[in-house]
C-alpha atoms as a PDB file:
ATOM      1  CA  UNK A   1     -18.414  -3.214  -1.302  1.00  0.00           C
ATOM      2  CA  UNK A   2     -15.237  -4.446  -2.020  1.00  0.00           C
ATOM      3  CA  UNK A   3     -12.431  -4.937   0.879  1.00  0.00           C
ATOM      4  CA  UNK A   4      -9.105  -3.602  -0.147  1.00  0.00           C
ATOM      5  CA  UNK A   5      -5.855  -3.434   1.599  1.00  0.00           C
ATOM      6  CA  UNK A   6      -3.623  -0.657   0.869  1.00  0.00           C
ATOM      7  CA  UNK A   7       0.562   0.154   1.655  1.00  0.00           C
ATOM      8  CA  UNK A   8       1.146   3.995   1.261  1.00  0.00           C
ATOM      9  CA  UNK A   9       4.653   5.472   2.022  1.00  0.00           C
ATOM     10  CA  UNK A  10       6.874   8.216   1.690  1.00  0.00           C
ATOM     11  CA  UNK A  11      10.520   9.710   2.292  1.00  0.00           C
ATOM     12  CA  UNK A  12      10.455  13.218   0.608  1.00  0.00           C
ATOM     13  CA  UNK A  13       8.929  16.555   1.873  1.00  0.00           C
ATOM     14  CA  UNK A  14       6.162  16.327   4.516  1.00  0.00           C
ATOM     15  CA  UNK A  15       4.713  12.745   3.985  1.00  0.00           C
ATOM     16  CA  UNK A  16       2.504  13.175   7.010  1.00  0.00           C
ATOM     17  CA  UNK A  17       0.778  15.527   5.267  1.00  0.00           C
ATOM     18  CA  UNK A  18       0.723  13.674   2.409  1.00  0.00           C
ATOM     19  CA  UNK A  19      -1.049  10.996   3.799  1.00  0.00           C
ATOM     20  CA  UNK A  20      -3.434  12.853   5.197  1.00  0.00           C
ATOM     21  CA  UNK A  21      -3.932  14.370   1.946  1.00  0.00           C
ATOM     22  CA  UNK A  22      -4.618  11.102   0.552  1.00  0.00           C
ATOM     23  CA  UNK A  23      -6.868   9.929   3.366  1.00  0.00           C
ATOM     24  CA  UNK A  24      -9.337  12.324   2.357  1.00  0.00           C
ATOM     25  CA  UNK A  25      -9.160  12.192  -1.145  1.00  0.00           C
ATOM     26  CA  UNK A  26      -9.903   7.873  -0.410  1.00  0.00           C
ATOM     27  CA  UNK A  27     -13.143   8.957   1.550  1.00  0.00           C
ATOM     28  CA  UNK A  28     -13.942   9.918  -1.558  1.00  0.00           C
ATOM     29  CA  UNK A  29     -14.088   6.648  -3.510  1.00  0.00           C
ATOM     30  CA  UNK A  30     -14.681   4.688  -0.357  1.00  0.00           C
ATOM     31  CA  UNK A  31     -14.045   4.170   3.440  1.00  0.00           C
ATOM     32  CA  UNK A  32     -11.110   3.956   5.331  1.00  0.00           C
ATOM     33  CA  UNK A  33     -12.103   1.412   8.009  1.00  0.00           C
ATOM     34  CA  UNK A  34      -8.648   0.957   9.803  1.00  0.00           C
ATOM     35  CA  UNK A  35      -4.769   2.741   9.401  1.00  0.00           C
ATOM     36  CA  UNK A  36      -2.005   1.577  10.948  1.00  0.00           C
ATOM     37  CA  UNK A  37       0.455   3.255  12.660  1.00  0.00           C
ATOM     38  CA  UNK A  38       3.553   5.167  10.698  1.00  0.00           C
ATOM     39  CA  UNK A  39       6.577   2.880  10.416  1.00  0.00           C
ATOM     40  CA  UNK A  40      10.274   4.441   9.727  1.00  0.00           C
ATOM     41  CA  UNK A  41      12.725   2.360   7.505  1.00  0.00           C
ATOM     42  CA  UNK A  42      15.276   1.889   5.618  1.00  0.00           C
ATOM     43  CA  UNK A  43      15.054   2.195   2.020  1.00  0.00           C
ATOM     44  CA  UNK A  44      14.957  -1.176  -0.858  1.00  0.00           C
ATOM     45  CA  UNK A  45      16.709  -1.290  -4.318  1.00  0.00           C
ATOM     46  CA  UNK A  46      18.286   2.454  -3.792  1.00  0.00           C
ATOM     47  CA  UNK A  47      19.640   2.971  -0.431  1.00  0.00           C
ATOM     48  CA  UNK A  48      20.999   5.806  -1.104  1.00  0.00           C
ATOM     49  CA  UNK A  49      18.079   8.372   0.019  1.00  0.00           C
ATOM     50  CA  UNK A  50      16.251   9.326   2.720  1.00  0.00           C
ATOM     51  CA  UNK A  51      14.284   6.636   5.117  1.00  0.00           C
ATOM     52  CA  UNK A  52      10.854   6.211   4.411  1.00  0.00           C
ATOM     53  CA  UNK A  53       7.566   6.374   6.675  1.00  0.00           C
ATOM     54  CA  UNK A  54       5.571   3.440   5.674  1.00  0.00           C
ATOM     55  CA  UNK A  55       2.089   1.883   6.432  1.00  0.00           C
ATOM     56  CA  UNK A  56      -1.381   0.228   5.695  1.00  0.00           C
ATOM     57  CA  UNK A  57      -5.360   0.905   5.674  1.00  0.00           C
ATOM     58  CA  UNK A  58      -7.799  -1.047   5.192  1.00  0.00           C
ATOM     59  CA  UNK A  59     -10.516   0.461   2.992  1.00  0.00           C
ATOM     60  CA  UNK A  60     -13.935  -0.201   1.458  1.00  0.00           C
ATOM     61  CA  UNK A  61     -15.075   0.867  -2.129  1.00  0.00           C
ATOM     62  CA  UNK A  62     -17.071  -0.117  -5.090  1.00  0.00           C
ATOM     63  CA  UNK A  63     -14.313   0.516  -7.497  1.00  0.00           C
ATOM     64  CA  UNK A  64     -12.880  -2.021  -9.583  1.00  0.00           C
ATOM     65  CA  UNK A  65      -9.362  -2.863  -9.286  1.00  0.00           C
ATOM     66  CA  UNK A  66      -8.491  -1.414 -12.714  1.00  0.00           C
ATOM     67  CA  UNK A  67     -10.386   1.757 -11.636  1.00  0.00           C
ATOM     68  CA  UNK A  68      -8.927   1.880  -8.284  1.00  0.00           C
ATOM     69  CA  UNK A  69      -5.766   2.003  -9.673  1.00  0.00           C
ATOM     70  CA  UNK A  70      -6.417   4.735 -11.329  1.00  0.00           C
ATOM     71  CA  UNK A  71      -7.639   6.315  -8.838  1.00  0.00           C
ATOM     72  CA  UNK A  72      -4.445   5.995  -6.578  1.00  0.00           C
ATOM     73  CA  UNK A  73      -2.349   7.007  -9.556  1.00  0.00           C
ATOM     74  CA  UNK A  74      -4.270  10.545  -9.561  1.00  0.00           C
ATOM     75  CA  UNK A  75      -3.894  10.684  -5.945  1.00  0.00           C
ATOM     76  CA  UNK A  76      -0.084   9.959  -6.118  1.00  0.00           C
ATOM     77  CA  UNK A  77       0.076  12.590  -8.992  1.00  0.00           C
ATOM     78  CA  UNK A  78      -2.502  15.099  -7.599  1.00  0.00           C
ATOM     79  CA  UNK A  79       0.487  15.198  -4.107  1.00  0.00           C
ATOM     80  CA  UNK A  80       3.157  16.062  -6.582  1.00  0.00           C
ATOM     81  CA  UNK A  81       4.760  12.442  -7.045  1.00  0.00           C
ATOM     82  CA  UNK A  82       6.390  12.264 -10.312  1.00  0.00           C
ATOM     83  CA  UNK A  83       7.650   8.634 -11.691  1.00  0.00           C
ATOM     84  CA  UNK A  84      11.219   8.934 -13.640  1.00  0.00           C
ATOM     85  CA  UNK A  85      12.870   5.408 -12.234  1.00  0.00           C
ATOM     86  CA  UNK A  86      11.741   2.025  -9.714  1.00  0.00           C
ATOM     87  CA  UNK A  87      12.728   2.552  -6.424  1.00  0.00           C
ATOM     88  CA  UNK A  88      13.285   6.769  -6.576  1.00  0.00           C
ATOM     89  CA  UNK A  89      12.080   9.066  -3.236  1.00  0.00           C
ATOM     90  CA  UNK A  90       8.418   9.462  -3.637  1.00  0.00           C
ATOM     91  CA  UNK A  91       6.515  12.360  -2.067  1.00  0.00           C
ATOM     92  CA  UNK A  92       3.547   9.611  -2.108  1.00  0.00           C
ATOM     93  CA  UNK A  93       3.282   5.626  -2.859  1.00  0.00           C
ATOM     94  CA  UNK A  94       0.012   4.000  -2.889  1.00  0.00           C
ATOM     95  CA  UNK A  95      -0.136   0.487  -3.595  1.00  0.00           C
ATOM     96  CA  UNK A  96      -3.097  -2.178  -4.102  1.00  0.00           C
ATOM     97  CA  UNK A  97      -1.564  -5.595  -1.719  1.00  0.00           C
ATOM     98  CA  UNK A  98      -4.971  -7.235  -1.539  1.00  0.00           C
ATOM     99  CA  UNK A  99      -8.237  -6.696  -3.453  1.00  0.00           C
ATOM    100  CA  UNK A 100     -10.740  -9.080  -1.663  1.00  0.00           C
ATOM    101  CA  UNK A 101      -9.716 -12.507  -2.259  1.00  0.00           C
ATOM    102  CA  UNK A 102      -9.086 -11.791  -6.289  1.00  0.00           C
ATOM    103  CA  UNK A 103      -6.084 -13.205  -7.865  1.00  0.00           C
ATOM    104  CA  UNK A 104      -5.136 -10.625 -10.735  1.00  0.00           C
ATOM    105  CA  UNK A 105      -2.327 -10.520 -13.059  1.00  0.00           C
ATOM    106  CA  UNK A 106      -2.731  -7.624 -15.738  1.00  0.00           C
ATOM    107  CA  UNK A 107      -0.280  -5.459 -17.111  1.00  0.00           C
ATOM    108  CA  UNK A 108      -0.416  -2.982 -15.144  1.00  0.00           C
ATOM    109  CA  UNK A 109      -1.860  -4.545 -12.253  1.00  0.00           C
ATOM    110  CA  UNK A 110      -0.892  -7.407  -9.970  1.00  0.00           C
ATOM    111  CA  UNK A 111      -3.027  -8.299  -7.072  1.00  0.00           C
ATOM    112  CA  UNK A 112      -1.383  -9.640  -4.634  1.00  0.00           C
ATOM    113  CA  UNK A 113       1.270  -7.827  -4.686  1.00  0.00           C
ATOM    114  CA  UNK A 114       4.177  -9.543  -6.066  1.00  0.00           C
ATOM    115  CA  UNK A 115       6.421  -8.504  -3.858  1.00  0.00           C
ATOM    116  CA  UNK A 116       5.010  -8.247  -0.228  1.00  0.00           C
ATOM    117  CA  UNK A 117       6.060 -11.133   0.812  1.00  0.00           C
ATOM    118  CA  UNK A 118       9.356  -9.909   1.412  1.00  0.00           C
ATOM    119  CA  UNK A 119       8.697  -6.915   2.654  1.00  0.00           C
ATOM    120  CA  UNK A 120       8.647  -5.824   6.079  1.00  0.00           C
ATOM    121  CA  UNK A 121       7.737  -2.395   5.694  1.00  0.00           C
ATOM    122  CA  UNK A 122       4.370  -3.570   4.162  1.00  0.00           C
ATOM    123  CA  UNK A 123       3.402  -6.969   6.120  1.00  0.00           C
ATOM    124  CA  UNK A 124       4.317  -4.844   9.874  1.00  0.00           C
ATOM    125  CA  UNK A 125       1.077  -2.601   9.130  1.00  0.00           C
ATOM    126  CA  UNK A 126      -0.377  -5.076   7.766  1.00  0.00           C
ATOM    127  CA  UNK A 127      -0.604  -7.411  10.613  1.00  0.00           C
ATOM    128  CA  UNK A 128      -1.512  -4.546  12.730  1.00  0.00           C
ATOM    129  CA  UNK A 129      -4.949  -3.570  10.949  1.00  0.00           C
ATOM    130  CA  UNK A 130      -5.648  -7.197   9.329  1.00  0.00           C
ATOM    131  CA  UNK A 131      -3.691  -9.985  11.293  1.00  0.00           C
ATOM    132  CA  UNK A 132      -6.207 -12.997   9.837  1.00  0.00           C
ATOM    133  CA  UNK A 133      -6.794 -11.912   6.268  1.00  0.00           C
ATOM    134  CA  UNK A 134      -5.784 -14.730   4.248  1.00  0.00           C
ATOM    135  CA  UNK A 135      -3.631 -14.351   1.093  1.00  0.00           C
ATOM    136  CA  UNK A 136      -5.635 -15.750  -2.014  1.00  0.00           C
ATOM    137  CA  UNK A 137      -2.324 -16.853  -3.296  1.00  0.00           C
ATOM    138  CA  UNK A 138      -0.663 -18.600  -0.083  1.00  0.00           C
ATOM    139  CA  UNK A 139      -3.709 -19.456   1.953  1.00  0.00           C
ATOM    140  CA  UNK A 140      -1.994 -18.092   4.913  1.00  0.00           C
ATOM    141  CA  UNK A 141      -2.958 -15.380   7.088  1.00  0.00           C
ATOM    142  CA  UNK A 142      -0.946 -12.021   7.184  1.00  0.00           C
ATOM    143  CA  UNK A 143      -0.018 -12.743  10.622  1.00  0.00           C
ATOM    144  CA  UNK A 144       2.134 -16.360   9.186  1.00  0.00           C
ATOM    145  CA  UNK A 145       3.308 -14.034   6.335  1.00  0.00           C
ATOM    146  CA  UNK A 146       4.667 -11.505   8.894  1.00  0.00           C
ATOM    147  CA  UNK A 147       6.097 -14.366  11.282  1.00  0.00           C
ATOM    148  CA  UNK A 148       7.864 -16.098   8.549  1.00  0.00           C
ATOM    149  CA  UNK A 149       9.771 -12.885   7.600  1.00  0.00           C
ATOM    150  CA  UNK A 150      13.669 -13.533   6.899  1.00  0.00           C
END
């Protein structure tokens, strides 16, 4: 089994529900071993919407990356998200931050994510569920990720 970290979030329509709409349709393809609490916060790139509810699971599958992916794309769909532009309100955002201890850059899929190191929203859950996971890329544990936060 592979260990996977995942971010979800959400700012439009119920996204509680959403979630838990996902959440089942993961113990599908694999286990959910830990979630996080629900975050609120602002918005990146396009402030001009509504706050989000953010946060993290740790999960267990057999899927590769590439079909995990997938996978979360049909989820995102299957809740009614629908992608016109980067940083729009989203019913439902799923996103791969670590896939074991892979380093992956394909294009359409880059493991770490690129971007979590500058974002609260996903390192906060993150260092709730998995405080000493170390990043493949850094070598440092979520919890120094999370600390060194500007």
């Amino acid at each position: 089994m592979h260990k996977v970290l995942i971010a979800f979030g959400g700012n439009i329509g119920n996204v509680e529900e959403s979630f838990e709409i996902a959440f089942q349709k993961l113990k599908q393809i694999g286990t959910i071993t830990k979630i996080s609490k629900y975050y609120i916060t602002k918005p990146v790139g396009n402030a001009n919407q509504p706050d989000f509810t953010n946060g993290a699971l740790t999960f267990e599958t057999q899927l590769s990356p590439q079909q995990l992916l997938k996978e979360l794309l049909k989820i995102e769909k299957q809740a009614g998200r629908v992608r016109v532009q980067k940083n729009e309100p989203r019913i439902l955002d799923l996103d791969i931050i670590f896939y074991d201890d892979e380093i992956i850059e394909e294009k359409n899929l880059t493991i770490p994510h690129p971007r979590l190191y500058e974002r609260k929203f996903v390192l906060e859950p993150l260092n709730e569920i998995a405080p000493n996971f170390i990043c493949p890329k850094t070598g440092k544990q979520i919890l120094e990720l999370f600390k060194n936060l500007t």
